[in-house]
Protein backbone atom coordinates (compact mmCIF):
# COMPACT_ATOMS: atom_id res chain seq x y z
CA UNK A 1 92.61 62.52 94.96
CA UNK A 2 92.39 62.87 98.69
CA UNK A 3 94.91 60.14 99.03
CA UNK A 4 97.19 62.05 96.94
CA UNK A 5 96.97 65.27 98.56
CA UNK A 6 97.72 63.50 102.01
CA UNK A 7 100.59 61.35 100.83
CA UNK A 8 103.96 62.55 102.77
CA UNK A 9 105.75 63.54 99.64
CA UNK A 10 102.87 66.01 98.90
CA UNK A 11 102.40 67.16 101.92
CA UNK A 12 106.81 67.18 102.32
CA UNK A 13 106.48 69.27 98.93
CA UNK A 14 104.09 71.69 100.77
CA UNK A 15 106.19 72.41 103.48
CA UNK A 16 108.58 73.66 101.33
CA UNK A 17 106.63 75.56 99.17
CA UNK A 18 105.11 77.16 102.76
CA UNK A 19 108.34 77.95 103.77
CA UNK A 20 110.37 79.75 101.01
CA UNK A 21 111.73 83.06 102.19
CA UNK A 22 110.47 82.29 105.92
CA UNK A 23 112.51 79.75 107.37
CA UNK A 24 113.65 82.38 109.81
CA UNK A 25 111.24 83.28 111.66
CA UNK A 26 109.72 81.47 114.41
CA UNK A 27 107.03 79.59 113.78
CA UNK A 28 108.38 77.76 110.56
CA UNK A 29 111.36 77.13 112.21
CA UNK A 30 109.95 75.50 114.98
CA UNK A 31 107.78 72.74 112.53
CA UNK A 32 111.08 72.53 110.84
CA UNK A 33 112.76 71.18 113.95
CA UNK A 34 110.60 68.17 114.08
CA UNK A 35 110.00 68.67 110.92
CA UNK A 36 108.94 64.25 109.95
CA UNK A 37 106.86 64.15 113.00
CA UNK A 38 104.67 67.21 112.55
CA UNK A 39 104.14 65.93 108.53
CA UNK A 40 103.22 62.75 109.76
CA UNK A 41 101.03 63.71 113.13
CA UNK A 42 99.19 65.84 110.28
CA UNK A 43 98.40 63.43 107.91
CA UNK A 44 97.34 61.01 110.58
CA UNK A 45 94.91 64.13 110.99
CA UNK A 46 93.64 64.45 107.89
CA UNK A 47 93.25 60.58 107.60
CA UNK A 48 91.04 60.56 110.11
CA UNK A 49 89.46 63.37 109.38
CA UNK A 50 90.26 64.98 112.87
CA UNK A 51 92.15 67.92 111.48
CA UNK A 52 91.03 71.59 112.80
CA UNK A 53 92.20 74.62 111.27
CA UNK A 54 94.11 76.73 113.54
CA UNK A 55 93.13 81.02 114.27
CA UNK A 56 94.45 83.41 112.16
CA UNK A 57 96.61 86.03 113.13
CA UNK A 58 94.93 89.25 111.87
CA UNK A 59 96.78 92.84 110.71
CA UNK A 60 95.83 96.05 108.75
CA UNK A 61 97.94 97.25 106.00
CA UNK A 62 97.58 100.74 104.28
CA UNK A 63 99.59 100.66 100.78
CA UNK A 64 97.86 101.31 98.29
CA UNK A 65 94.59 101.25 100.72
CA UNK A 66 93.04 99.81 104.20
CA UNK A 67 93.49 95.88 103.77
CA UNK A 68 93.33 93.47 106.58
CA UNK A 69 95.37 90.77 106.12
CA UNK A 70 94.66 87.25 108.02
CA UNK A 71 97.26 85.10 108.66
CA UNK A 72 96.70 81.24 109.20
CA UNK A 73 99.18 79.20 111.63
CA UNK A 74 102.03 77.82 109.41
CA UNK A 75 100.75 73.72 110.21
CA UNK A 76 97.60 75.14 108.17
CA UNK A 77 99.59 76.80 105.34
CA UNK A 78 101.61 73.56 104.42
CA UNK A 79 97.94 71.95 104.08
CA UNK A 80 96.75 74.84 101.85
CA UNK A 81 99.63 74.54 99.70
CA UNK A 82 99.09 70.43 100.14
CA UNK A 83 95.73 71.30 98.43
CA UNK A 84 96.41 73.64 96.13
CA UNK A 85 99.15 71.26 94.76
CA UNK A 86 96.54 68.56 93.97
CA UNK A 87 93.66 70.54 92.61
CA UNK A 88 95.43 73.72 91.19
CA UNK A 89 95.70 71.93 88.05
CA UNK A 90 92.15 70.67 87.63
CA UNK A 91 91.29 74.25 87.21
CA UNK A 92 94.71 75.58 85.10
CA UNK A 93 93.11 74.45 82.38
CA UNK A 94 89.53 75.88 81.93
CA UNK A 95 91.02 79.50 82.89
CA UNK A 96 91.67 81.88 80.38
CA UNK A 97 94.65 82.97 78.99
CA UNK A 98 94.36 87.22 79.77
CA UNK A 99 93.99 86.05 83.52
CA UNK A 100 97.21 87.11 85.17
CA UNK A 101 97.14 87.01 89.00
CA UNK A 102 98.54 83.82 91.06
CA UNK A 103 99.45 81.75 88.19
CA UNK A 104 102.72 80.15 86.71
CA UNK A 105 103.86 82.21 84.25
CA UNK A 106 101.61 85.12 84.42
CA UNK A 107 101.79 87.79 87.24
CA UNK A 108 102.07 92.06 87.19
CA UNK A 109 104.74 92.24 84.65
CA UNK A 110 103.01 90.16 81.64
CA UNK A 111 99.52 91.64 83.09
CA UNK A 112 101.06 95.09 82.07
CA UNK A 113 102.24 94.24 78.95
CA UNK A 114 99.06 92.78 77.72
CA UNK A 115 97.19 96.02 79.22
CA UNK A 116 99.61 98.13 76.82
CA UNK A 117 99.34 95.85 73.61
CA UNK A 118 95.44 96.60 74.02
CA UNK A 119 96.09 100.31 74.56
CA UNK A 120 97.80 100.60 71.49
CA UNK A 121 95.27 98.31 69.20
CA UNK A 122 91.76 100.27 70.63
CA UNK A 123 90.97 103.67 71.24
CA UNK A 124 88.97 103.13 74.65
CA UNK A 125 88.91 101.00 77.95
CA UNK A 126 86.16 100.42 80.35
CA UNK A 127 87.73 99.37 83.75
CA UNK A 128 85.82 97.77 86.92
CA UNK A 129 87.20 96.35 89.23
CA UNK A 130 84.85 94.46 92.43
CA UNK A 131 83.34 96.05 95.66
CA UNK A 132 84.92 94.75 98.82
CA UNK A 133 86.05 91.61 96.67
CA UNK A 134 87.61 89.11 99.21
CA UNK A 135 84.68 90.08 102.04
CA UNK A 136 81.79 89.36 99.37
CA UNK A 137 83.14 86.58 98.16
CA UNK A 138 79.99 83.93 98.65
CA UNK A 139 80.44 80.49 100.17
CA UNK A 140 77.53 78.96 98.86
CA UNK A 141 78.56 79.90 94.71
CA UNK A 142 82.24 79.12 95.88
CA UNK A 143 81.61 75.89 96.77
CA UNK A 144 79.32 75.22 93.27
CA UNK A 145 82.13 76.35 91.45
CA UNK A 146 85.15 74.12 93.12
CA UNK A 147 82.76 70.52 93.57
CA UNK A 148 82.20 71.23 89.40
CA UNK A 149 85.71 69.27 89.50
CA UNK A 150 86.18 68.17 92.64
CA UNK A 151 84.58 64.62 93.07
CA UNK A 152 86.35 63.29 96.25
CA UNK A 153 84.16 64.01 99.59
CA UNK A 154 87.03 63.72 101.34
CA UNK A 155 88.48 66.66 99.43
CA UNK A 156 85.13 68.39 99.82
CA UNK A 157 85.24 68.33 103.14
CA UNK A 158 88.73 69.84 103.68
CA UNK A 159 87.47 72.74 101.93
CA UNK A 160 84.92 73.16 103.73
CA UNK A 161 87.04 72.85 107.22
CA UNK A 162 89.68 75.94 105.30
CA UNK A 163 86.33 77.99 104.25
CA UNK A 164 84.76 77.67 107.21
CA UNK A 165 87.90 78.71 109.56
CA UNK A 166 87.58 81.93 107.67
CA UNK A 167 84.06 82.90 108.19
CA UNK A 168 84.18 85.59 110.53
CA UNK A 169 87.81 86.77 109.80
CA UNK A 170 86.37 89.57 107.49
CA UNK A 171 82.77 90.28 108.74
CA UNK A 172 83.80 93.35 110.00
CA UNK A 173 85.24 94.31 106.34
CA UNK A 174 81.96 93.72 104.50
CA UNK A 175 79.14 96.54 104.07
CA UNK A 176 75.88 94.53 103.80
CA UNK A 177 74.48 94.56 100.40
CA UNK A 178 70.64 92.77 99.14
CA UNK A 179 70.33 91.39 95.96
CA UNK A 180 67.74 90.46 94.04
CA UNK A 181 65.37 87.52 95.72
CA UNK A 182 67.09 88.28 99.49
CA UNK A 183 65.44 88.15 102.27
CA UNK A 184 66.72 89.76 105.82
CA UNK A 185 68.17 86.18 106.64
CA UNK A 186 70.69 87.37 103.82
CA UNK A 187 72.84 89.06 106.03
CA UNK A 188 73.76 85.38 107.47
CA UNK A 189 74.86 83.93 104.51
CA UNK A 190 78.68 82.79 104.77
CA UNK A 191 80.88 85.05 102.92
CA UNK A 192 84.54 86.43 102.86
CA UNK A 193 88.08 84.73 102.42
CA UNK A 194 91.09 85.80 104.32
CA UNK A 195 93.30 87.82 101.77
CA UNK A 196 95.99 86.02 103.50
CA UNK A 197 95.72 82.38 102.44
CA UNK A 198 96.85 80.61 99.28
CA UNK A 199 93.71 79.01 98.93
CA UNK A 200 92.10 82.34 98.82
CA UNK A 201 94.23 83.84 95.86
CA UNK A 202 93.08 80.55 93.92
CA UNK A 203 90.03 80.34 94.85
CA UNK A 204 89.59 83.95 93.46
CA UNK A 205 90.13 82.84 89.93
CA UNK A 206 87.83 80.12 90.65
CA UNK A 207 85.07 82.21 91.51
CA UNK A 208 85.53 84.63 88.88
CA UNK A 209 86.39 81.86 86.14
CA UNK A 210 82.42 81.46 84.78
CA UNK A 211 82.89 85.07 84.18
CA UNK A 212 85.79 85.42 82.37
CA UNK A 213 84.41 83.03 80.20
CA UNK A 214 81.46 85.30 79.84
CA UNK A 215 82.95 88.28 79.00
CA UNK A 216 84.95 85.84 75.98
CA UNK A 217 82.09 83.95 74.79
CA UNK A 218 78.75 85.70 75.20
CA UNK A 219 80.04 89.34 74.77
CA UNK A 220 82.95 87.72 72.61
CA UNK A 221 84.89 90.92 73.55
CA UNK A 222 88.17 90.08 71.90
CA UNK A 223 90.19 92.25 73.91
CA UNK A 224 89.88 91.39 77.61
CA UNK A 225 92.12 90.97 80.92
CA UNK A 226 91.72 90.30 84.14
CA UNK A 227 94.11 90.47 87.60
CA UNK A 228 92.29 89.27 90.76
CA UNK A 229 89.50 91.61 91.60
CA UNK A 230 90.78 94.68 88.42
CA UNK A 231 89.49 93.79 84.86
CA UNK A 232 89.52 95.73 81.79
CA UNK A 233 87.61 95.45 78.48
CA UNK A 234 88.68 97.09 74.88
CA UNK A 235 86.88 98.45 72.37
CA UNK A 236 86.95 101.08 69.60
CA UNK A 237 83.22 101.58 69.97
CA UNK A 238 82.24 103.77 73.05
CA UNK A 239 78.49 102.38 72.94
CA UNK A 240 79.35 99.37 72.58
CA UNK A 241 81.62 99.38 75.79
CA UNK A 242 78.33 101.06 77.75
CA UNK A 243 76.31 98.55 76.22
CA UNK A 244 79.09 95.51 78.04
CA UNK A 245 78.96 97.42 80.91
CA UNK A 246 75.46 96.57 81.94
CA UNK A 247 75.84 92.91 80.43
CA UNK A 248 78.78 93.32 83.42
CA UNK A 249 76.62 94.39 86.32
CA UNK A 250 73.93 91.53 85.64
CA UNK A 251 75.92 88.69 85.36
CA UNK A 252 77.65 89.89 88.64
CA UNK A 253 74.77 90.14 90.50
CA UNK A 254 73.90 86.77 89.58
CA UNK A 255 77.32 86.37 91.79
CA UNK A 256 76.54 88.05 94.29
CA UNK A 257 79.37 90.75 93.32
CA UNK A 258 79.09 94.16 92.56
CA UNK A 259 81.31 96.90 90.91
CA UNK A 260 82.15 100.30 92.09
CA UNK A 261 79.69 102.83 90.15
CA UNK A 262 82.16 105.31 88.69
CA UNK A 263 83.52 102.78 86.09
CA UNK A 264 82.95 104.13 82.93
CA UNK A 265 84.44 104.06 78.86
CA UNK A 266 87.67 106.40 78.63
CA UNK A 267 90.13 107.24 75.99
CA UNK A 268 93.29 104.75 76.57
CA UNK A 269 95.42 108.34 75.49
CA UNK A 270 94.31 109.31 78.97
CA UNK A 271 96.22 106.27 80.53
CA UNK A 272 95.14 103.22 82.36
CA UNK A 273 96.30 103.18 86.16
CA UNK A 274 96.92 99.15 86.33
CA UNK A 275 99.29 97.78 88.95
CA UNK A 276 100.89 100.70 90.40
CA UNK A 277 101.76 102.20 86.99
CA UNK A 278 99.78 104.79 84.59
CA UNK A 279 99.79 102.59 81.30
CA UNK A 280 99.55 104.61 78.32
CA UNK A 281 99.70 103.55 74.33
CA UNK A 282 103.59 104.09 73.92
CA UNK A 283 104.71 104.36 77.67
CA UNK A 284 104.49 103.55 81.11
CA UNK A 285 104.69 105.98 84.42
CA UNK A 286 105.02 104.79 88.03
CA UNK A 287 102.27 106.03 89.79
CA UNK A 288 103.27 109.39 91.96
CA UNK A 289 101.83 108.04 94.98
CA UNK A 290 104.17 105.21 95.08
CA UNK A 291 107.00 107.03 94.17
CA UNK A 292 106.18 108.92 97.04
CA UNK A 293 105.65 106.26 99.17
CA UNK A 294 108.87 104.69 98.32
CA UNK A 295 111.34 107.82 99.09
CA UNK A 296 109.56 108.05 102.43
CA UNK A 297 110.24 104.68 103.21
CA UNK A 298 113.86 104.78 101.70
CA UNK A 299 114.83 108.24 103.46
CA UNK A 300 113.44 106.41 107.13
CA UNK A 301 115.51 103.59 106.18
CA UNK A 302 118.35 106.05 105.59
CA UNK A 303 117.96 107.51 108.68
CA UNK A 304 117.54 104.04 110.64
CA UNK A 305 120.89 102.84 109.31
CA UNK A 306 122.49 105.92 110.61
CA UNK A 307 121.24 105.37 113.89
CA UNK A 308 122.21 101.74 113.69
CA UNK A 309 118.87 100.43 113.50
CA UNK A 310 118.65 99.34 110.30
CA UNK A 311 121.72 97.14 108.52
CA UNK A 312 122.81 97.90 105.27
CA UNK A 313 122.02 95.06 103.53
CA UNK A 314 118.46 94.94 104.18
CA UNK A 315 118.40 98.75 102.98
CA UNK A 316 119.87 97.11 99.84
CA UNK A 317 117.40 94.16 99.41
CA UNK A 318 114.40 97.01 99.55
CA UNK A 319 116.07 98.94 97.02
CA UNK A 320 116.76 96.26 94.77
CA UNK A 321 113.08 95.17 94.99
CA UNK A 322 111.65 98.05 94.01
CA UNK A 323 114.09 98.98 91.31
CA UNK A 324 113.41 95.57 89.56
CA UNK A 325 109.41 96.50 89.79
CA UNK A 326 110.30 99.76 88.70
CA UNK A 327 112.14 98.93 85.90
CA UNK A 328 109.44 98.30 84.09
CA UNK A 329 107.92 101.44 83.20
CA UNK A 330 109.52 104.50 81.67
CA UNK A 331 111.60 105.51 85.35
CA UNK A 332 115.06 105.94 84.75
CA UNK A 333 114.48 110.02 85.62
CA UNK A 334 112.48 108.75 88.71
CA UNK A 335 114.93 106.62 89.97
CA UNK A 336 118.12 108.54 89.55
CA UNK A 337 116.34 111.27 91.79
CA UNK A 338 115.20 108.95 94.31
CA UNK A 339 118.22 107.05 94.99
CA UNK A 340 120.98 109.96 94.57
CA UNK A 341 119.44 112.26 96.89
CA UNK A 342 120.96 111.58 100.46
């Protein structure tokens, strides 16, 4: 395997998966420029096992909330792609099928429509979604749950060099919390993933994997879906949807994860908010705050272009983007008053 993931077509392959829709800007162009050397000076490195993740370049975003967002050099992206490209599909095949986020042929849009063909088959929907997911993310089940199917050392220990780089990026983001059997040597237990890498979105579905399979096989809850951190359970039967919910909490603790407390059964009439959008039984409503988030942005955009700040096209681009997203709920009203108001 580790031969594999180090050959130069994989890690060639890598490069350009790293590098889609950034060959512009700086960095990637510059590892483009010599672009056979740098592969090969890196596998030579992970050959001889002398290769050292670089620091991460760390920012906060604020839509929808307070994220930060770590960003690893792009030499250690092509590897995490290099990776991923080798072991992705070891796992593809044990994950379920109502698990949507960072995988080939799922993603938002098919997420949504599976949240509304539930909505309109059961009359209520508990929805959890994790604590501080990325930060509490624990090394010590992580690695468990990857070295179930990866048997190369070698591979092993290039996790551990990515896991490791991104130890501390998030310690500041995580709000200590004991579970059962800790001691105060808890608190040093290795723990968070940069929200930034590759690896990271994988490994997500990785970690949470055991309990999708959980929710499907020992609750046998027929109606279940999951996207990253935001899961959702069906049911016609209230009770029994309060009963799942505590089956929930225990087998997360067990994982060292916890859910935010005011998860509870609703009526799916009332609407799910999944995704940016209010889902309901027959129809689907952007939420207000990022309608409201997108006419700021596109009336500051409007007003950059007029002060020849800001080119057209790149107005256009944002515009088209969020039109195609919101497309896909009931919007036409929404848009027209957006976009034809100067």
């Amino acid at each position: 395997m580790y031969l594999r993931l180090t050959s130069f077509g994989n890690l060639f392959a890598a490069f350009h998966s790293a590098s889609k829709g950034k060959r512009g800007k700086p960095s990637v162009a510059a590892f483009e420029h010599r672009l056979e050397d740098n592969l090969l000076r890196l596998r030579q490195d992970l050959r001889s096992f002398t290769y050292t993740p670089g620091g991460y370049c760390s920012f906060h975003i604020h839509e929808p909330k307070r994220r930060l967002i770590s960003a690893a050099p792009f030499r250690d992206r092509v590897v995490h792609h290099a990776l991923c490209n080798i072991i992705e599909p070891e796992f593809e095949r044990s994950f379920i099928r109502d698990s949507y986020a960072n995988r080939i042929g799922k993603g938002t849009h098919r997420a949504l429509d599976r949240c509304q063909q539930y909505a309109r088959r059961y009359r209520y929907v508990l929805q959890c979604d994790v604590r501080q997911f990325f930060p509490s993310l624990d090394h010590g089940v992580l690695r468990v749950a990857l070295t179930s199917k990866i048997h190369d050392v070698r591979v092993r220990w290039l996790v551990d060099q990515i896991l490791c780089s991104g130890r501390d990026v998030l310690a500041e983001e995580y709000d200590m919390v004991y579970f059962p059997g800790d001691d105060l040597f808890a608190i040093e237990r290795p723990r968070g993933l940069p929200i930034g890498n590759l690896t990271s979105q994988f490994w997500a579905n990785v970690y949470l994997n055991t309990f999708d399979h959980f929710v499907k096989r020992e609750l046998r809850c027929p109606a279940y879906l999951r996207y990253v951190d935001d899961f959702m359970l069906f049911a016609d039967d209230k009770r029994l949807l309060w009963q799942w919910k505590n089956n929930l909490i225990e087998k997360l603790l067990a994982m060292r994860l916890t859910i935010h407390k005011n998860a509870h059964p609703r009526p799916v009439a009332e609407g799910v908010a999944f995704l940016g959008f209010v889902v309901y039984p027959e129809s689907r409503r952007l939420k207000r705050s990022k309608g409201l988030y997108f006419r700021r942005k596109y009336r500051a955009m409007q007003r950059g272009h007029l002060d020849r700040t800001i080119p057209l096209e790149n107005i256009s681009a944002s515009v088209r983007g969020w039109v195609n997203h919101a497309r896909y709920g009931n919007t036409v009203g929404l848009r027209k008053a957006i976009l034809t108001r100067a």
